[in-house]
C-alpha atoms as a PDB file:
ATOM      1  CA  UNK A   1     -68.889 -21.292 -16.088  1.00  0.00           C
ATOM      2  CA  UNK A   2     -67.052 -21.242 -12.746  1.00  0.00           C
ATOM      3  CA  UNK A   3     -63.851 -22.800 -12.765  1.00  0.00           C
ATOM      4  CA  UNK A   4     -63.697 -23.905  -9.357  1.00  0.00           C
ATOM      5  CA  UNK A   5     -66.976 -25.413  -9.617  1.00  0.00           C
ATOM      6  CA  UNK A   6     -66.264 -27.263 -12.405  1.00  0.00           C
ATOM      7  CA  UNK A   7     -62.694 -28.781 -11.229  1.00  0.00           C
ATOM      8  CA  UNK A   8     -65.191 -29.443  -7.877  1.00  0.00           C
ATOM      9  CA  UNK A   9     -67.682 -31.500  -9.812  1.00  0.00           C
ATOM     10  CA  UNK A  10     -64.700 -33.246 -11.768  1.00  0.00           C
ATOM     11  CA  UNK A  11     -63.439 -34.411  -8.471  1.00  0.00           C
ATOM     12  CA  UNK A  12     -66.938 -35.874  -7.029  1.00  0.00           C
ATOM     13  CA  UNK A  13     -67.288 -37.525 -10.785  1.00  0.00           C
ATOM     14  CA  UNK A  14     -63.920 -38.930 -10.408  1.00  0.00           C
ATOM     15  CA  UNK A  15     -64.006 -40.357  -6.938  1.00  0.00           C
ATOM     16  CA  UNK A  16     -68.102 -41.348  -6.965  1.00  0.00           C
ATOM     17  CA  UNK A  17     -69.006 -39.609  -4.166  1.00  0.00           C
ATOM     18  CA  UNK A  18     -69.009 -36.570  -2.270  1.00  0.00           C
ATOM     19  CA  UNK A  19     -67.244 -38.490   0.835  1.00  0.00           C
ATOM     20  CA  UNK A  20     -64.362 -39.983  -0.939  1.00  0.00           C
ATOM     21  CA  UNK A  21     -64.176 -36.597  -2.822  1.00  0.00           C
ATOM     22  CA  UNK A  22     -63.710 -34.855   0.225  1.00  0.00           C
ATOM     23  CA  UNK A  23     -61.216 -37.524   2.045  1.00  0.00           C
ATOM     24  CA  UNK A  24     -59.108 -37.393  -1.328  1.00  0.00           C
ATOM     25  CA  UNK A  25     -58.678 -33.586  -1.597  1.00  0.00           C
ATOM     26  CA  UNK A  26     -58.856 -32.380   2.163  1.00  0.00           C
ATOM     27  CA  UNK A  27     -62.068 -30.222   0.829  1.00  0.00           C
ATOM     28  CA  UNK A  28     -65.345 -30.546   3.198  1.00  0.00           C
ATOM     29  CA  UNK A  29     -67.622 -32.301   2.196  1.00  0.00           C
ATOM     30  CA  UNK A  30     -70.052 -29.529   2.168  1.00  0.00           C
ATOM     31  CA  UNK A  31     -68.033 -27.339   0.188  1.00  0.00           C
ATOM     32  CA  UNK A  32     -67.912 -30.011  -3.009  1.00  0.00           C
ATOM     33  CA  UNK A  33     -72.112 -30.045  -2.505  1.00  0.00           C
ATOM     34  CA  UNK A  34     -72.415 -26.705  -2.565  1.00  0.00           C
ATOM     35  CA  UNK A  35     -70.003 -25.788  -5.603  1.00  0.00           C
ATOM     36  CA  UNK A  36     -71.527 -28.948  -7.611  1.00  0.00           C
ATOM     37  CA  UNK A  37     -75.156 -27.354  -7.038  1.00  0.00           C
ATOM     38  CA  UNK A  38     -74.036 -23.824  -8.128  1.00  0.00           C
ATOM     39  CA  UNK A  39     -72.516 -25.159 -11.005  1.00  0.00           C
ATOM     40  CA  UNK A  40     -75.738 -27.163 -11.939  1.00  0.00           C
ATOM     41  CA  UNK A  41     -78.061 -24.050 -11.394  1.00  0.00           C
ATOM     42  CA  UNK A  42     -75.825 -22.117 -13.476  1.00  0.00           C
ATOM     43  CA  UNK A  43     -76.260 -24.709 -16.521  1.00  0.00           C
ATOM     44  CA  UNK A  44     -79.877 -25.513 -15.917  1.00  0.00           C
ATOM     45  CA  UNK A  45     -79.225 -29.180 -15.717  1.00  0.00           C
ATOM     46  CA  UNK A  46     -78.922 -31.594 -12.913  1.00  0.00           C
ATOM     47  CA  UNK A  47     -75.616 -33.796 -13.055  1.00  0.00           C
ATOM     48  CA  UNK A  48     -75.527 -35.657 -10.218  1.00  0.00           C
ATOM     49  CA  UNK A  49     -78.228 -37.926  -8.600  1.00  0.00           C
ATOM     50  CA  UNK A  50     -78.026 -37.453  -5.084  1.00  0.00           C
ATOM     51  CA  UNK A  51     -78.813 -41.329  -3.244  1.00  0.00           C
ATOM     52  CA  UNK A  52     -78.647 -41.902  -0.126  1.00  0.00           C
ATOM     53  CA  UNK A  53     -76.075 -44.907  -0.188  1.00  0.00           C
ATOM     54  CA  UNK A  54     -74.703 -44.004  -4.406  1.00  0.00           C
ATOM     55  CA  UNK A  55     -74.091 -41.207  -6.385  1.00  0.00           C
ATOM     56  CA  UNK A  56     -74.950 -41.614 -10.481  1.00  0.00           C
ATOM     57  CA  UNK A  57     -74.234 -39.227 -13.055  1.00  0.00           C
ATOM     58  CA  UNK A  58     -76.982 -37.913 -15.092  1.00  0.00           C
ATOM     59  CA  UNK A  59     -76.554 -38.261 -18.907  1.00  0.00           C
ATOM     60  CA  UNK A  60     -75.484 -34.423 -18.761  1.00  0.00           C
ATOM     61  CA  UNK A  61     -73.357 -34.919 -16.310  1.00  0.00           C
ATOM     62  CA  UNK A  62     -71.277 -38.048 -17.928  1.00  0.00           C
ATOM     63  CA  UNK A  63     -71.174 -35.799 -21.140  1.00  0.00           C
ATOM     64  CA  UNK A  64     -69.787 -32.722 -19.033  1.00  0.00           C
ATOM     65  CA  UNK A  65     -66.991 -34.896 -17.377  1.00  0.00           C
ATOM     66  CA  UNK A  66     -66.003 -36.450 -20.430  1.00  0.00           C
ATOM     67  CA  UNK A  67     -65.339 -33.614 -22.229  1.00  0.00           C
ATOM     68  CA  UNK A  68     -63.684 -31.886 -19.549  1.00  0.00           C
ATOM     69  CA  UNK A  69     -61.597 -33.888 -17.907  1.00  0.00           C
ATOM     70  CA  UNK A  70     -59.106 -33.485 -20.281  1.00  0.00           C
ATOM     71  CA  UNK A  71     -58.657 -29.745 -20.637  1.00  0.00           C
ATOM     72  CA  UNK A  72     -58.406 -29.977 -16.453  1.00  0.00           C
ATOM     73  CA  UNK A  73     -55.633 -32.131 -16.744  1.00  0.00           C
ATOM     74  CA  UNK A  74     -54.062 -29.849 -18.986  1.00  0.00           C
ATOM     75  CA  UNK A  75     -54.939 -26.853 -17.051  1.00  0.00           C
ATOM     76  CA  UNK A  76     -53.457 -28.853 -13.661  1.00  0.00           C
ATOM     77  CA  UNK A  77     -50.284 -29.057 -15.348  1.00  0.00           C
ATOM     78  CA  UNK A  78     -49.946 -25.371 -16.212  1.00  0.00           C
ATOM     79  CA  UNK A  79     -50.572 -24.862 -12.823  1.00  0.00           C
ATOM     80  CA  UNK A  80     -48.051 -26.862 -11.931  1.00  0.00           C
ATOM     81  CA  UNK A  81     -45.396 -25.264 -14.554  1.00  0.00           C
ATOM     82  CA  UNK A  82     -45.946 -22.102 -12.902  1.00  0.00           C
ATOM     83  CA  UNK A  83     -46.083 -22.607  -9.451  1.00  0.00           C
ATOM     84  CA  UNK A  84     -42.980 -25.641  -9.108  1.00  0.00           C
ATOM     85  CA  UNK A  85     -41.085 -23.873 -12.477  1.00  0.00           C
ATOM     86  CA  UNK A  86     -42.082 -27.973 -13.789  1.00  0.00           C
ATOM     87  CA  UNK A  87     -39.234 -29.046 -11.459  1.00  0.00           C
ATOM     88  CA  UNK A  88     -40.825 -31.472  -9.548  1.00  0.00           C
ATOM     89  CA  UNK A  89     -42.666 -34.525 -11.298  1.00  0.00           C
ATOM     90  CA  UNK A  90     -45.751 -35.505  -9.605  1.00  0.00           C
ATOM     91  CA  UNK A  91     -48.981 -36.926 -10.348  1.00  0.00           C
ATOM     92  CA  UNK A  92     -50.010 -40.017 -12.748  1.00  0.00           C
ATOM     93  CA  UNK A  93     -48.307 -40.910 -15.584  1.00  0.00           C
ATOM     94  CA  UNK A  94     -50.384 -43.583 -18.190  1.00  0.00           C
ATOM     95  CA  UNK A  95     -47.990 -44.884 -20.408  1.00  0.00           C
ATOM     96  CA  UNK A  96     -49.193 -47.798 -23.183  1.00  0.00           C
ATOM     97  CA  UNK A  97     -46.359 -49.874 -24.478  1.00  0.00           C
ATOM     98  CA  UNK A  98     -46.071 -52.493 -26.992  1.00  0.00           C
ATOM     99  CA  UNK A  99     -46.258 -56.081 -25.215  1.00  0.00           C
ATOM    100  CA  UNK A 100     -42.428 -57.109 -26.668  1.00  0.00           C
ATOM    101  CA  UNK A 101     -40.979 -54.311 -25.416  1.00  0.00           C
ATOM    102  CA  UNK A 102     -42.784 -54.028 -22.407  1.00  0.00           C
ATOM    103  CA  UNK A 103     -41.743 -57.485 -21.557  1.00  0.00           C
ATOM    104  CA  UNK A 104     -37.689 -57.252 -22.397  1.00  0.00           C
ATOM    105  CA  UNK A 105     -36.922 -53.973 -21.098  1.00  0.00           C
ATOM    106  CA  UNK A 106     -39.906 -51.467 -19.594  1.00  0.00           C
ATOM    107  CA  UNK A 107     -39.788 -53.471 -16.232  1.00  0.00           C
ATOM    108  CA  UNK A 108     -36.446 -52.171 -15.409  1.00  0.00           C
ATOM    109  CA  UNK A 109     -37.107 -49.120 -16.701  1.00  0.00           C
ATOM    110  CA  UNK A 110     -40.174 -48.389 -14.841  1.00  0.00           C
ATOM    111  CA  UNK A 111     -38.214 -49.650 -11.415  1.00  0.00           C
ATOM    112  CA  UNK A 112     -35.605 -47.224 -12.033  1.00  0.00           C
ATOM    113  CA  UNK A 113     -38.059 -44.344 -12.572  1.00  0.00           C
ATOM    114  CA  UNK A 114     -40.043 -45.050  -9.650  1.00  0.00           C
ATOM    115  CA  UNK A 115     -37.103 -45.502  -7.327  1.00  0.00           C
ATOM    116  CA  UNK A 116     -36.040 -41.737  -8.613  1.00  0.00           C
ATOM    117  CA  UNK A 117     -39.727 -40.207  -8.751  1.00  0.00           C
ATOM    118  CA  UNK A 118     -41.557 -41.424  -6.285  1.00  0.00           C
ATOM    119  CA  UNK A 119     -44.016 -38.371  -6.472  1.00  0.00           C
ATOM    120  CA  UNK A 120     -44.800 -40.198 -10.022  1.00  0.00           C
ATOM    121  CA  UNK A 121     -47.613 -42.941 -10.022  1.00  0.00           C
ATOM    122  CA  UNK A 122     -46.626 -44.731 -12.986  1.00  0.00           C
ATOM    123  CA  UNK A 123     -48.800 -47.011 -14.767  1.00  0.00           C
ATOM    124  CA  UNK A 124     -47.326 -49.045 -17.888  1.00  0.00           C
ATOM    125  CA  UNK A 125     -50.212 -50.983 -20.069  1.00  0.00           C
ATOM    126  CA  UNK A 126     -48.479 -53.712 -21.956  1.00  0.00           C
ATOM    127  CA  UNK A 127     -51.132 -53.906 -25.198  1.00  0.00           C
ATOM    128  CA  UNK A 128     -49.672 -54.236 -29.183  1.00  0.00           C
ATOM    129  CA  UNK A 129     -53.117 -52.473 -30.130  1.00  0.00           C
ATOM    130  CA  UNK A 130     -53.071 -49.015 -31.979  1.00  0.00           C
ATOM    131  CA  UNK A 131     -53.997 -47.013 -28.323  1.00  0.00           C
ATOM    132  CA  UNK A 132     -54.968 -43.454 -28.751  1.00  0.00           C
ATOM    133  CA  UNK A 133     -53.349 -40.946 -25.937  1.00  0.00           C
ATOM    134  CA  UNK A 134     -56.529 -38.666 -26.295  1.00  0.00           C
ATOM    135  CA  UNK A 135     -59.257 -41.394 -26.480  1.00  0.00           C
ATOM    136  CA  UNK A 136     -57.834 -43.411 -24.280  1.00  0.00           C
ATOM    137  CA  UNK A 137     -56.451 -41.182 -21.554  1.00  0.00           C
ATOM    138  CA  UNK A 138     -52.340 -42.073 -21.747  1.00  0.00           C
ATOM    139  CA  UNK A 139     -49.839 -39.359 -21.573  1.00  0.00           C
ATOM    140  CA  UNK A 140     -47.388 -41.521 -23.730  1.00  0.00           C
ATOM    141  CA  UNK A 141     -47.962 -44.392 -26.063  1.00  0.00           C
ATOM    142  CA  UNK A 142     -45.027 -46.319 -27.926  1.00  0.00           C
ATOM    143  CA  UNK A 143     -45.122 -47.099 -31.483  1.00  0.00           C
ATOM    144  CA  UNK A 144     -43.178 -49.509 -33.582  1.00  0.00           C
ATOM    145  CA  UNK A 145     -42.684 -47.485 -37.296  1.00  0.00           C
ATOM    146  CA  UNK A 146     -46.010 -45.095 -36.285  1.00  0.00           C
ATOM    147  CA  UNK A 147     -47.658 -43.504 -39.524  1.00  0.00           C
ATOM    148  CA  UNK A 148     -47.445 -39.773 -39.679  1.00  0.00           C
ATOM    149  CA  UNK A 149     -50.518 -38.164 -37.610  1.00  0.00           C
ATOM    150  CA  UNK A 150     -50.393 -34.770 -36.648  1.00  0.00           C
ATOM    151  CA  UNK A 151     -52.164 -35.150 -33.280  1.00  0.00           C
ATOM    152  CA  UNK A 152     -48.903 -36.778 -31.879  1.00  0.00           C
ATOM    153  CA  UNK A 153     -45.234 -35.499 -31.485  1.00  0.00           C
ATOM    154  CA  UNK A 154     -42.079 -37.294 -29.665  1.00  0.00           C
ATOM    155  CA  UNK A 155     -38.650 -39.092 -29.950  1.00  0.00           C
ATOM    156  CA  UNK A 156     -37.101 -41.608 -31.617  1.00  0.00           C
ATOM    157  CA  UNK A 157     -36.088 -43.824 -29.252  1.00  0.00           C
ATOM    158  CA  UNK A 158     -35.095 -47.226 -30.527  1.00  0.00           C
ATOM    159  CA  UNK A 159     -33.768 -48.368 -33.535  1.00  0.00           C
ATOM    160  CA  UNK A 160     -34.021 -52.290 -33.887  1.00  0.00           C
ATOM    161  CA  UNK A 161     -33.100 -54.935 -36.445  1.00  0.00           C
ATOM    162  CA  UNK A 162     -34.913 -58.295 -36.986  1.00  0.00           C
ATOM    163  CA  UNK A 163     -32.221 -61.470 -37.343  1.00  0.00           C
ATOM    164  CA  UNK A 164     -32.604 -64.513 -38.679  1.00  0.00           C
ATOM    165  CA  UNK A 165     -32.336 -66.730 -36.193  1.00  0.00           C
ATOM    166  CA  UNK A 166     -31.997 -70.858 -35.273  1.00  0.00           C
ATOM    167  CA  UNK A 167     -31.280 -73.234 -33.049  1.00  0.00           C
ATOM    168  CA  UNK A 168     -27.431 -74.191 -33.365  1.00  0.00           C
ATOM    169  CA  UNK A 169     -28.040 -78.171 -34.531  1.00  0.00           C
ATOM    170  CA  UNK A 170     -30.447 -76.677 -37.972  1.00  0.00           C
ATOM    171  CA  UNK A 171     -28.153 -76.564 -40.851  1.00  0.00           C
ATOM    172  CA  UNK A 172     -27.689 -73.191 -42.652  1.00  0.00           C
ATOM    173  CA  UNK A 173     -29.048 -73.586 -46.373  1.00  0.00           C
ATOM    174  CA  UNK A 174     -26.763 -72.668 -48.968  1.00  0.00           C
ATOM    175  CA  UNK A 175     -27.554 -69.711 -51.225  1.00  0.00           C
ATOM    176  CA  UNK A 176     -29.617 -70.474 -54.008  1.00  0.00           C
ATOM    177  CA  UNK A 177     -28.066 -70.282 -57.334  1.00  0.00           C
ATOM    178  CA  UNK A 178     -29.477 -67.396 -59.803  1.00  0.00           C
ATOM    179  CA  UNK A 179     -32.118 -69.177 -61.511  1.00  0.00           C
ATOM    180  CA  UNK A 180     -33.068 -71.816 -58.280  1.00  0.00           C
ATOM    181  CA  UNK A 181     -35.597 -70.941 -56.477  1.00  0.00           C
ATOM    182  CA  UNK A 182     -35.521 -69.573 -52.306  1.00  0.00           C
ATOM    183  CA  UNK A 183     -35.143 -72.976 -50.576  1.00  0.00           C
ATOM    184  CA  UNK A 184     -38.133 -73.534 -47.950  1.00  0.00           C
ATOM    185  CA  UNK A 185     -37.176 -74.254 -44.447  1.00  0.00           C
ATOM    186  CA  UNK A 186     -39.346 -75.442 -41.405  1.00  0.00           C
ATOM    187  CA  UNK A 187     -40.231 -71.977 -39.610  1.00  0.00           C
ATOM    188  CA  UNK A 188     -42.150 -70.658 -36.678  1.00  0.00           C
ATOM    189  CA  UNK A 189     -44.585 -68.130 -37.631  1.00  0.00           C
ATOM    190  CA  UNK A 190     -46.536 -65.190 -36.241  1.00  0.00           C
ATOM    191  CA  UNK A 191     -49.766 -65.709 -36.823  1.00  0.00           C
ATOM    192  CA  UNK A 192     -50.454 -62.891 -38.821  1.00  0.00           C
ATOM    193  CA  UNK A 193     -47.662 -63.807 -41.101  1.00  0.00           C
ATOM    194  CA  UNK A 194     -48.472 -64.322 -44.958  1.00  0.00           C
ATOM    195  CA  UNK A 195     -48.228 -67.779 -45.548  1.00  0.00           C
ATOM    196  CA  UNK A 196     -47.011 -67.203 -49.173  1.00  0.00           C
ATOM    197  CA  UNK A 197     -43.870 -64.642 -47.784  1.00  0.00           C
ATOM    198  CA  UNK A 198     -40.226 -64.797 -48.666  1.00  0.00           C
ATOM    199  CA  UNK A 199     -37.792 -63.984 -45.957  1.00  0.00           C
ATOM    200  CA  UNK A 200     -34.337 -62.073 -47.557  1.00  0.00           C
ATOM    201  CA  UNK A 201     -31.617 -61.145 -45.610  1.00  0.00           C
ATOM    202  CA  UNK A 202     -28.006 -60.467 -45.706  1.00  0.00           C
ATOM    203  CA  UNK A 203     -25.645 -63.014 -44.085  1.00  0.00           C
ATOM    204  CA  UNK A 204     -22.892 -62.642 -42.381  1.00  0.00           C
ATOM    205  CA  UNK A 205     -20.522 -62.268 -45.698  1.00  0.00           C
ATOM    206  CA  UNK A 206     -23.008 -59.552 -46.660  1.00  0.00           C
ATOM    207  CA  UNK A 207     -24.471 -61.588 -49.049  1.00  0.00           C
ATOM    208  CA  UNK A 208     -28.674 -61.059 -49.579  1.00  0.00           C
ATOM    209  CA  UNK A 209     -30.589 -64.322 -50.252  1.00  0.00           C
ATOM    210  CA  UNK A 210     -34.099 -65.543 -49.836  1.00  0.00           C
ATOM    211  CA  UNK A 211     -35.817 -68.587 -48.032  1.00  0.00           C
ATOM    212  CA  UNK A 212     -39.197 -69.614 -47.956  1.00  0.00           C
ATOM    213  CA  UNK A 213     -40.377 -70.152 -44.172  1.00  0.00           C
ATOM    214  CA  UNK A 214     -42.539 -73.857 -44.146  1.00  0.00           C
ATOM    215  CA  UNK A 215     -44.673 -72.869 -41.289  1.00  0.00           C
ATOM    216  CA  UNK A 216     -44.228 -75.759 -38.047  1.00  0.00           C
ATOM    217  CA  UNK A 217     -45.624 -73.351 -35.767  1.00  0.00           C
ATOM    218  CA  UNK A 218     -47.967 -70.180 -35.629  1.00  0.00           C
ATOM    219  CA  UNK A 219     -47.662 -68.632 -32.004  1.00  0.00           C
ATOM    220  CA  UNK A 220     -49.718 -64.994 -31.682  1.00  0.00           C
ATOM    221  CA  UNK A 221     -46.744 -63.526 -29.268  1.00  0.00           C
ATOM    222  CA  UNK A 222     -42.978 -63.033 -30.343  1.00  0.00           C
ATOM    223  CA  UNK A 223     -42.273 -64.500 -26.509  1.00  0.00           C
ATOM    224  CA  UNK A 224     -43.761 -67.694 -27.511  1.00  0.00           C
ATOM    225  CA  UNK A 225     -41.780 -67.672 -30.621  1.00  0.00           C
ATOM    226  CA  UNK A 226     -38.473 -67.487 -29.140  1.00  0.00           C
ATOM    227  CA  UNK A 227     -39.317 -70.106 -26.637  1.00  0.00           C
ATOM    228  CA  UNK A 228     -39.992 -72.336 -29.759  1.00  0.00           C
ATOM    229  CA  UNK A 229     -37.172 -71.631 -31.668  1.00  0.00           C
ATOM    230  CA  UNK A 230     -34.688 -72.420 -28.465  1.00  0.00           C
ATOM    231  CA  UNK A 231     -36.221 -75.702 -28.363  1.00  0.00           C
ATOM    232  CA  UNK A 232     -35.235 -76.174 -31.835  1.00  0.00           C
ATOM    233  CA  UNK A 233     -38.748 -76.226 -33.965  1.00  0.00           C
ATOM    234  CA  UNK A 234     -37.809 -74.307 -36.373  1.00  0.00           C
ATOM    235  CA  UNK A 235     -36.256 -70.815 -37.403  1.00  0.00           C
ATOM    236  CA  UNK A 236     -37.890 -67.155 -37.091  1.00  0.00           C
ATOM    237  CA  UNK A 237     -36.954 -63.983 -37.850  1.00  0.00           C
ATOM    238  CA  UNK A 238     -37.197 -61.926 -34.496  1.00  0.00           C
ATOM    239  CA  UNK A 239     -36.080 -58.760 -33.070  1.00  0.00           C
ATOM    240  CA  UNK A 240     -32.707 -57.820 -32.277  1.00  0.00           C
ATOM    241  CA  UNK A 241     -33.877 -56.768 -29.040  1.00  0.00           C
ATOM    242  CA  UNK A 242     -35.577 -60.137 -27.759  1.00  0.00           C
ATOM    243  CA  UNK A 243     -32.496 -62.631 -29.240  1.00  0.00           C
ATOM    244  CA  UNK A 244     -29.276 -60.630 -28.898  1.00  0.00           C
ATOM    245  CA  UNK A 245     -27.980 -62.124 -25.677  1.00  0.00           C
ATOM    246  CA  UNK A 246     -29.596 -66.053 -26.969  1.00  0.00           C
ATOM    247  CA  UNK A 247     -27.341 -65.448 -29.586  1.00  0.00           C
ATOM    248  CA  UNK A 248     -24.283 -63.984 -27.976  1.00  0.00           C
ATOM    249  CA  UNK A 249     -24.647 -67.041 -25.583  1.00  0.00           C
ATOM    250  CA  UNK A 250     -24.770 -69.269 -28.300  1.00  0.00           C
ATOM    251  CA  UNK A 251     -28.272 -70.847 -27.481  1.00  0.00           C
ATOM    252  CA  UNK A 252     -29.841 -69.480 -31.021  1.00  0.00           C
ATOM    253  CA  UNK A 253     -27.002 -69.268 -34.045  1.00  0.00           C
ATOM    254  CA  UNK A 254     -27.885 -65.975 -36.315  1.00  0.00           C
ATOM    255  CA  UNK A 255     -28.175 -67.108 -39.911  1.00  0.00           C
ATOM    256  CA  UNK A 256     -28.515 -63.191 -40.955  1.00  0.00           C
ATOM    257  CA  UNK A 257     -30.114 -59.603 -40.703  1.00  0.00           C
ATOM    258  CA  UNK A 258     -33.441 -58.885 -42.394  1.00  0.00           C
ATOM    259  CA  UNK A 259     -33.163 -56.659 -45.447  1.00  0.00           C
ATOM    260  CA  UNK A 260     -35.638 -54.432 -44.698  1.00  0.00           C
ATOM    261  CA  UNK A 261     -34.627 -51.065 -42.932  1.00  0.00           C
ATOM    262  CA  UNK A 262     -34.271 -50.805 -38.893  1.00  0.00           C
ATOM    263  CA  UNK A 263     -37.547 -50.938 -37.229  1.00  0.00           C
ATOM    264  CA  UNK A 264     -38.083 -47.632 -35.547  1.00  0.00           C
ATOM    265  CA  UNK A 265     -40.110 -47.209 -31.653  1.00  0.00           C
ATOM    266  CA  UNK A 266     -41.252 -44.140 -31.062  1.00  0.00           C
ATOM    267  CA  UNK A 267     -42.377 -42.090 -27.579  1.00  0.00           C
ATOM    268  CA  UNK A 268     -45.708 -40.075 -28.373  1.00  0.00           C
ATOM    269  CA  UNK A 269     -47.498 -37.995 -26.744  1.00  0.00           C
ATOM    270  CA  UNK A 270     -50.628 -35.258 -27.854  1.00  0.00           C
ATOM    271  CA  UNK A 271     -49.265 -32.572 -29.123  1.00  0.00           C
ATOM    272  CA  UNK A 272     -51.709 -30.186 -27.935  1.00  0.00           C
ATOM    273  CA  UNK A 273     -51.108 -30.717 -24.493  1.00  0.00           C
ATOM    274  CA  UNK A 274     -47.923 -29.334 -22.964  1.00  0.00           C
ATOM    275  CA  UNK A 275     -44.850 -31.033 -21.997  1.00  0.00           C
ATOM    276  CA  UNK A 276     -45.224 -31.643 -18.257  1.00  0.00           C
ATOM    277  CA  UNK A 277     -42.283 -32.158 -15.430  1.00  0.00           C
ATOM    278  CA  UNK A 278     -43.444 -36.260 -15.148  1.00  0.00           C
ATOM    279  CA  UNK A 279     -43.725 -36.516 -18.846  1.00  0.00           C
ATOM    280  CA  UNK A 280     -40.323 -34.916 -19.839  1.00  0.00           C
ATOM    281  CA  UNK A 281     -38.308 -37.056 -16.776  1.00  0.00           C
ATOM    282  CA  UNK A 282     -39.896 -40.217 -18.283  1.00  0.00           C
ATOM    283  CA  UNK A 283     -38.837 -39.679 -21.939  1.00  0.00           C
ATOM    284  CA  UNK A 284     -35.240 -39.058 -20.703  1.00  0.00           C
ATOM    285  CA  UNK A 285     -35.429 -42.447 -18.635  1.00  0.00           C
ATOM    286  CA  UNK A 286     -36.396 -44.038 -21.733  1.00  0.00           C
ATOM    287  CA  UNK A 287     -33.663 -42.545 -23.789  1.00  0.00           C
ATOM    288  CA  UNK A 288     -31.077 -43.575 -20.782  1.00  0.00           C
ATOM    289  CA  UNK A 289     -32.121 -47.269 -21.212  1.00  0.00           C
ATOM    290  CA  UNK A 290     -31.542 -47.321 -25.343  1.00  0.00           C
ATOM    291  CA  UNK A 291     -28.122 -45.347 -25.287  1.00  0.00           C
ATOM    292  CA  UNK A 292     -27.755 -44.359 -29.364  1.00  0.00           C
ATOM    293  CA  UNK A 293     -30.711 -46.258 -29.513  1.00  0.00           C
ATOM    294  CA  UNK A 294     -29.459 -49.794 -29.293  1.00  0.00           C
ATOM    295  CA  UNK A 295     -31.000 -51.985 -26.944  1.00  0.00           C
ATOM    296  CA  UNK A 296     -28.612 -52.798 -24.360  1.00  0.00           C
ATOM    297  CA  UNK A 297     -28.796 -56.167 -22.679  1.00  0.00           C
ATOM    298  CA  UNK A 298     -28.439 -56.492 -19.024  1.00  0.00           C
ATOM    299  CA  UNK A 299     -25.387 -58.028 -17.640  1.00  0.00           C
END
């Protein structure tokens, strides 16, 4: 199979049309139809319906891009390792983010980066679904505490805490005695939060105790719950990283730190694609923005 032909017939798929094709690459327009037509009498198959106003993919020809389009992207960027020696970032760069996090601190982040790469189209999806870099074409997806999977390799690149958190006016309970059971306490929920679950944390004497959260509210985002907990409808246990300036401007009073161990995010990418230039300079911007991965607030 001709190379060249195929990276042709990737670039009519991708643009839907041999016009557009042509105006995005600089390539005649002849050129693409004649490399796309070699490449189909070399497979026996026709890919491409020729209209006179559309172009359609035949069912062979959908199945041919989709399975190449990825090892061209791959094969673009060794190009571009050899030929630039991967120092100059270039191209797009997919990037799926958890919505928190996204939210609080990628906007800045990806302002910065495209202020100092502007060679880079970057495109951050804000989602809190499981996205897959391979299946769904990103060259980086962040995970909160991913599960091993041997597909994807990265950094570490934030360590967060959850805190226990209030508005000022809500009393503090006292520690239960050793036979009493965790006092309950109005609480705002996610909603995929058990309602039968026990919050423990250490206060700030280092003391670990329990309290039941009475659910108020359940809210689906961790925005929403913030916004209800400043206006005083109950408590939540949120990330470090969404309440540390409320709390350090005394408009939500931290009751404690959740027992369980730091939440970890994590930078992936595919592992069996290499590292390229746009890729590399974006997992160092990330790592600038969470020095010793804390979450820094802005001033």
């Amino acid at each position: 199979m001709d190379l060249q032909a195929l990276k042709d017939f990737a670039l009519v798929a991708t643009h839907g049309g041999f016009g557009r094709a042509a105006r995005a690459s600089g390539r005649s327009k002849a050129t693409l139809s004649r490399r796309v037509t070699e490449l189909e009498q070399s497979l026996g198959v026709r890919l491409i319906e020729r209209g006179t106003q559309s172009l359609r993919l035949t069912d062979e020809g959908r199945a041919l891009h989709e399975r190449t389009h990825g090892p061209l992207a791959e094969i673009a960027e060794a190009e571009e390792v050899v030929t630039l020696g991967a120092s100059v970032p270039r191209g797009r760069l997919r990037v799926s983010a958890p919505v928190l996090l996204a939210h609080v601190a990628l906007g800045r982040v990806a302002a910065r980066f495209a202020l100092a790469y502007p060679e880079v189209q970057l495109e951050i999806v804000a989602e809190d679904r499981k996205a897959d870099p391979v299946e769904d074409g990103f060259d980086l997806v962040i995970r909160v505490n991913p599960s091993p999977d041997e597909r994807l390799v990265g950094r570490r690149v934030l360590d967060d805490q959850r805190l226990l958190v209030a508005h000022p006016d809500i009393p503090m309970p006292s520690p239960p005695g050793k036979d009493e059971e965790a006092p309950g306490i109005r609480a705002v929920l996610g909603a995929m939060v058990s309602s039968d679950v026990v919050w423990r944390f250490h206060n700030d004497a280092g003391v670990e105790y329990a309290i039941k959260p009475l659910a108020a509210l359940r809210l689906s985002s961790l925005l929403m719950v913030r916004e209800a907990v400043l206006a005083g409808a109950g408590v939540a246990l949120l990330p470090k990283l969404l309440v540390e300036d409320d709390v350090a401007a005394g408009r939500l009073a931290q009751w404690g730190t959740d027992a369980l161990p730091p939440v970890e995010v994590w930078a992936l990418r595919n592992s069996r694609r290499l590292v390229g230039a746009k890729v590399r300079v974006f997992l160092d911007a990330i790592e600038q923005a969470f020095p010793g991965r804390r979450f820094v607030p802005p001033a």
